[in-house]
Protein backbone atom coordinates (compact mmCIF):
# COMPACT_ATOMS: atom_id res chain seq x y z
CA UNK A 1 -69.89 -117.38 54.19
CA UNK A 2 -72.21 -117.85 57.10
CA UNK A 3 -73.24 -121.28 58.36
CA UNK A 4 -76.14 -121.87 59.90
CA UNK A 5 -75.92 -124.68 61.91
CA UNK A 6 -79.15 -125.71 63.02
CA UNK A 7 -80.78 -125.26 59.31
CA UNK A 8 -77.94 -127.32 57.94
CA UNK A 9 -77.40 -124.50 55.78
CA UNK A 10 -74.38 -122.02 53.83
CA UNK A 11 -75.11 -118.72 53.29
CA UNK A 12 -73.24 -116.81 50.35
CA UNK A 13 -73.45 -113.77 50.03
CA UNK A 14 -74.02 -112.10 46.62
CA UNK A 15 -72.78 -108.57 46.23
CA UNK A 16 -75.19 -106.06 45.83
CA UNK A 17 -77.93 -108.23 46.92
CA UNK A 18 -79.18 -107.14 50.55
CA UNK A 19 -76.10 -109.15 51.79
CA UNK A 20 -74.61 -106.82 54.39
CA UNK A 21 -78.25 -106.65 56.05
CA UNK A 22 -78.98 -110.45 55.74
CA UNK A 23 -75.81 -111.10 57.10
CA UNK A 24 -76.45 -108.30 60.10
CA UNK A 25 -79.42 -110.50 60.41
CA UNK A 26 -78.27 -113.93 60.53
CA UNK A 27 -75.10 -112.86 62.93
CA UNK A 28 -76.41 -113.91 65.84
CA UNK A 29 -77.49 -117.61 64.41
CA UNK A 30 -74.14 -117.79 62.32
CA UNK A 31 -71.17 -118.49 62.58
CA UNK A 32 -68.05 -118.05 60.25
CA UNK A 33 -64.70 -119.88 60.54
CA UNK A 34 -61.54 -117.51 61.15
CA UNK A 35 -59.62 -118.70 57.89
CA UNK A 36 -62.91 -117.60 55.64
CA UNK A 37 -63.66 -114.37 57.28
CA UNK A 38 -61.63 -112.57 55.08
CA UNK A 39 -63.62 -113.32 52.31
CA UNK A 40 -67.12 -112.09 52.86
CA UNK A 41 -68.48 -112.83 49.13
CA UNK A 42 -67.26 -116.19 48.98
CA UNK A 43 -68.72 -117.87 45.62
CA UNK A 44 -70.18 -121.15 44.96
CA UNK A 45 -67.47 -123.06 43.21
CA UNK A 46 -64.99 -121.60 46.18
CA UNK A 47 -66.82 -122.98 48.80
CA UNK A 48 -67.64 -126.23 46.54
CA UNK A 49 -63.89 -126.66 46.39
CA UNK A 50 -62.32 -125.61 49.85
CA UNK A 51 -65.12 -125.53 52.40
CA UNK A 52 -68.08 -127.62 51.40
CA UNK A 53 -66.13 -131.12 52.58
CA UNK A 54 -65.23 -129.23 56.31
CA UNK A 55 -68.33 -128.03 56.55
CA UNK A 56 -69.81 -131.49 55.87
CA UNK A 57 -67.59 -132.91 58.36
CA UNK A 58 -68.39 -130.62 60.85
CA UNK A 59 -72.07 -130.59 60.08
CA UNK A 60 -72.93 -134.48 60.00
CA UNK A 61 -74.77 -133.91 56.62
CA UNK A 62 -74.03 -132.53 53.18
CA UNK A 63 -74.84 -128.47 53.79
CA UNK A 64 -77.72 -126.64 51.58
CA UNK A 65 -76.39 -123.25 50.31
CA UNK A 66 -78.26 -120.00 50.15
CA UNK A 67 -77.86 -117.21 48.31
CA UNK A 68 -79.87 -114.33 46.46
CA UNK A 69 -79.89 -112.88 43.09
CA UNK A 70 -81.08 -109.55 41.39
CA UNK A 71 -82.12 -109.16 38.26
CA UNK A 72 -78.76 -107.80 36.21
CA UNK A 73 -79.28 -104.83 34.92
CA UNK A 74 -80.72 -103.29 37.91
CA UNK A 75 -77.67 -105.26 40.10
CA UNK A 76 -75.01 -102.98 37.32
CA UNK A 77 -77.41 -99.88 38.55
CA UNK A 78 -76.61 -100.44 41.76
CA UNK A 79 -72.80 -100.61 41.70
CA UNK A 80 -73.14 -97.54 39.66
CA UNK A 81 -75.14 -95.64 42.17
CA UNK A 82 -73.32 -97.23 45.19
CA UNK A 83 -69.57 -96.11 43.56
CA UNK A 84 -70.93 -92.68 42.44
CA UNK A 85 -70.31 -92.17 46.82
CA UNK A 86 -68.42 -88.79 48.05
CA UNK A 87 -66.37 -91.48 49.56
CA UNK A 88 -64.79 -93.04 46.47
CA UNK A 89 -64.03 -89.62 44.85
CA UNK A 90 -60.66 -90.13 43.39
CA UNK A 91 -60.54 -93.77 43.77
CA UNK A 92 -59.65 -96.61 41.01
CA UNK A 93 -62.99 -98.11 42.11
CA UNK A 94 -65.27 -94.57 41.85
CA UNK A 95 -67.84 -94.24 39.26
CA UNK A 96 -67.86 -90.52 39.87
CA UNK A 97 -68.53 -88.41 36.45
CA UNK A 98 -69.27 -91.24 34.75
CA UNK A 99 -72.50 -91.91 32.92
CA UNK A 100 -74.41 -94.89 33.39
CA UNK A 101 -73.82 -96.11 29.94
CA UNK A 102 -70.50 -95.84 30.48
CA UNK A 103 -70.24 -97.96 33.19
CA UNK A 104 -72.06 -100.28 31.36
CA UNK A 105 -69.61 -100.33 28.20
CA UNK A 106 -66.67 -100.29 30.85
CA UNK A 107 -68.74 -103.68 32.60
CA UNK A 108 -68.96 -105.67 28.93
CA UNK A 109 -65.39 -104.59 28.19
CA UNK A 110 -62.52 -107.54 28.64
CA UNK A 111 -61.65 -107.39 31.04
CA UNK A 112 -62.97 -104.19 32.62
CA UNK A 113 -61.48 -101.65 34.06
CA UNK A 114 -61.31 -101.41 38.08
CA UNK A 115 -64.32 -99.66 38.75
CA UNK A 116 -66.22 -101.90 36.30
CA UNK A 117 -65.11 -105.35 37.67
CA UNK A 118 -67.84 -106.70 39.31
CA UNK A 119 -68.30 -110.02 38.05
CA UNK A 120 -71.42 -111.89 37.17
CA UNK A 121 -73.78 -113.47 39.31
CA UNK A 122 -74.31 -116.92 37.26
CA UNK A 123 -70.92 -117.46 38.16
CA UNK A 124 -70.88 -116.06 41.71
CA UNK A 125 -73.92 -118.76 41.85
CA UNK A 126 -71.92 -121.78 40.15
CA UNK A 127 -73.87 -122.29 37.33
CA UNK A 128 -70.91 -121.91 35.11
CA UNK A 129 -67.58 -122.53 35.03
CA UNK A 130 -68.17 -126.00 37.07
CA UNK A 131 -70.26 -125.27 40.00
CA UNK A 132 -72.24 -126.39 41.86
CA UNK A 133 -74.71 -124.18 41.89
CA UNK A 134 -76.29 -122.98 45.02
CA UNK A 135 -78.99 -125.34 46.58
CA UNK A 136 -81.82 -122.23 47.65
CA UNK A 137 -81.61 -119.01 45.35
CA UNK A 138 -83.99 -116.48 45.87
CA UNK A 139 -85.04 -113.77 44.04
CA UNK A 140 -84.02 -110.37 45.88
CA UNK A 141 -87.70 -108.71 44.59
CA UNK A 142 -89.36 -111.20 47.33
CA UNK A 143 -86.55 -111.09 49.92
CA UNK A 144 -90.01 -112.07 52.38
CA UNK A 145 -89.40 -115.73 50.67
CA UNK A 146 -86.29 -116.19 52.13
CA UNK A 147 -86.94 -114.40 55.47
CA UNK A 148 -89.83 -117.54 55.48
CA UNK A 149 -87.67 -119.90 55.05
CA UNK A 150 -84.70 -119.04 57.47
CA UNK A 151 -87.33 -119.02 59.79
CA UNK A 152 -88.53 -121.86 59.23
CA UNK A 153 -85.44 -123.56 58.85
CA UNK A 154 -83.51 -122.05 62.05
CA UNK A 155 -87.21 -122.46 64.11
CA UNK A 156 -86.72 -118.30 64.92
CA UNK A 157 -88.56 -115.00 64.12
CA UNK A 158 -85.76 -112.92 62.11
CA UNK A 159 -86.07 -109.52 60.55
CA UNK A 160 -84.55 -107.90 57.90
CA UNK A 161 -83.65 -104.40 58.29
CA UNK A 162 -81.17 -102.13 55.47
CA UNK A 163 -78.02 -102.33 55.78
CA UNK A 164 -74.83 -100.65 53.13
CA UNK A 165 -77.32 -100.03 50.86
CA UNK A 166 -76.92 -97.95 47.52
CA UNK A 167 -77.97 -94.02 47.17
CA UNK A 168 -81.49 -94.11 45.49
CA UNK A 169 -81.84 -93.92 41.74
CA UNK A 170 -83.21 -90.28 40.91
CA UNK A 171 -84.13 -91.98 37.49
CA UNK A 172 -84.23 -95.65 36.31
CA UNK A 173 -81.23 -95.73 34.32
CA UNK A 174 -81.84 -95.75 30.38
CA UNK A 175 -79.46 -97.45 27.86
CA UNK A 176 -79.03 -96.87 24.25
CA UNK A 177 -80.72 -99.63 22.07
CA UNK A 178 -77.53 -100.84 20.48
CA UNK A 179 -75.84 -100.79 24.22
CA UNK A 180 -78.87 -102.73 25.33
CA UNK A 181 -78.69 -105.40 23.08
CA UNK A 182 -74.75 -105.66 23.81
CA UNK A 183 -75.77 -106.28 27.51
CA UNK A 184 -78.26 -108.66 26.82
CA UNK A 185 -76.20 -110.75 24.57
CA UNK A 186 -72.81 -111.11 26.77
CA UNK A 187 -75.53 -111.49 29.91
CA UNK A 188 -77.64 -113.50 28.02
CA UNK A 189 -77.04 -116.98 30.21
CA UNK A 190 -77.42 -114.63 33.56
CA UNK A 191 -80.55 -112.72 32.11
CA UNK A 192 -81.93 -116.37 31.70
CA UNK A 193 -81.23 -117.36 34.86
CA UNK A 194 -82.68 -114.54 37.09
CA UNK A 195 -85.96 -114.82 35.01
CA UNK A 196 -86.01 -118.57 36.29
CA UNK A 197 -85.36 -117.46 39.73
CA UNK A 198 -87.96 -114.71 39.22
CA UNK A 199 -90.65 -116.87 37.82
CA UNK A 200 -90.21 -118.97 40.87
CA UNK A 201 -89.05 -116.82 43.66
CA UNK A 202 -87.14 -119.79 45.28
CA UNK A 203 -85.28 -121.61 42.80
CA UNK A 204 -84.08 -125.27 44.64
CA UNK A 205 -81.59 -126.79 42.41
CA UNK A 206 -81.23 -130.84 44.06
């Protein structure tokens, strides 16, 4: 959780999303309170529940929330890719010797095992389980849209460099068609979602 005080504004920050480099970014405009900085990838509905009122108080105005999402599938390939590191090699958490597709079966599995557990992003987003959902979500194909806005918002020129960033994809990762479907059915509300937030680029929920 960053807050942005002069844009009246939350950031959350989605895994596997740019986060770590939007976050570099926003550092020097941010701040975070001590009792939160121990949870970088602080979801909606936690912040609805133990923050947003604090903030609020603090702020002088209800706070907008940020965040960014990725479209699902490619968001799995990227934990994948980013757990497949030398560094994880022998790890609960490493995807090493794996295939893809069975990541994926380990990711629909309930609940899934520790390498698979990385949660959903309609939740991380509160629209389920209660919210509410994020104010500003923006689709992490036009990252540029929400560079525009901070600017705008925080009246400063920003940039956006990489930052903890996955090893490439040497192929786009291919599913069987019955494993497919699977995906699409259990992520079905998500999938939905992020084709909202692509359609639009800047989804603004109130």
């Amino acid at each position: 959780m960053l807050i942005l005080r002069q844009g009246g504004l939350v950031f959350l920050a989605n895994p596997k999303t740019a986060s770590q480099a939007i976050r570099a970014m926003l550092r020097p405009h941010a701040e975070t309170p001590a009792a939160a900085r121990d949870r970088p990838h602080m979801n909606a509905r936690s912040f609805a529940r133990r923050w947003s009122g604090r903030v609020r108080a603090d702020l002088g105005r209800d706070p907008e929330t940020v965040a960014v999402m990725r479209d699902p599938l490619d968001r799995v390939a990227s934990w994948f890719r980013y757990r497949q590191r030398d560094a994880l090699r022998g790890h609960p958490n490493s995807t090493h010797g794996l295939t893809f597709a069975r990541f994926v079966e380990d990711c629909l599995s309930d609940p899934p095992p520790p390498h698979a557990a990385i949660g959903r992003q309609d939740r991380f987003l509160g629209f389920i389980d209660g919210g509410p959902p994020v104010t500003h979500v923006f689709d992490y194909a036009r990252l540029d849209l929400l560079v525009d806005f901070l600017q705008d918002r925080l009246g400063t020129q920003l940039d956006l460099a990489e930052a903890n960033a996955s090893p490439p994809a040497e192929t786009p990762p291919d599913l069987p068609k019955g494993l497919a479907a699977r995906f699409a059915r259990q992520h079905r509300t998500e999938i939905a979602l992020y084709d909202l937030v692509a359609e639009k680029g800047h989804l603004v929920t109130r």
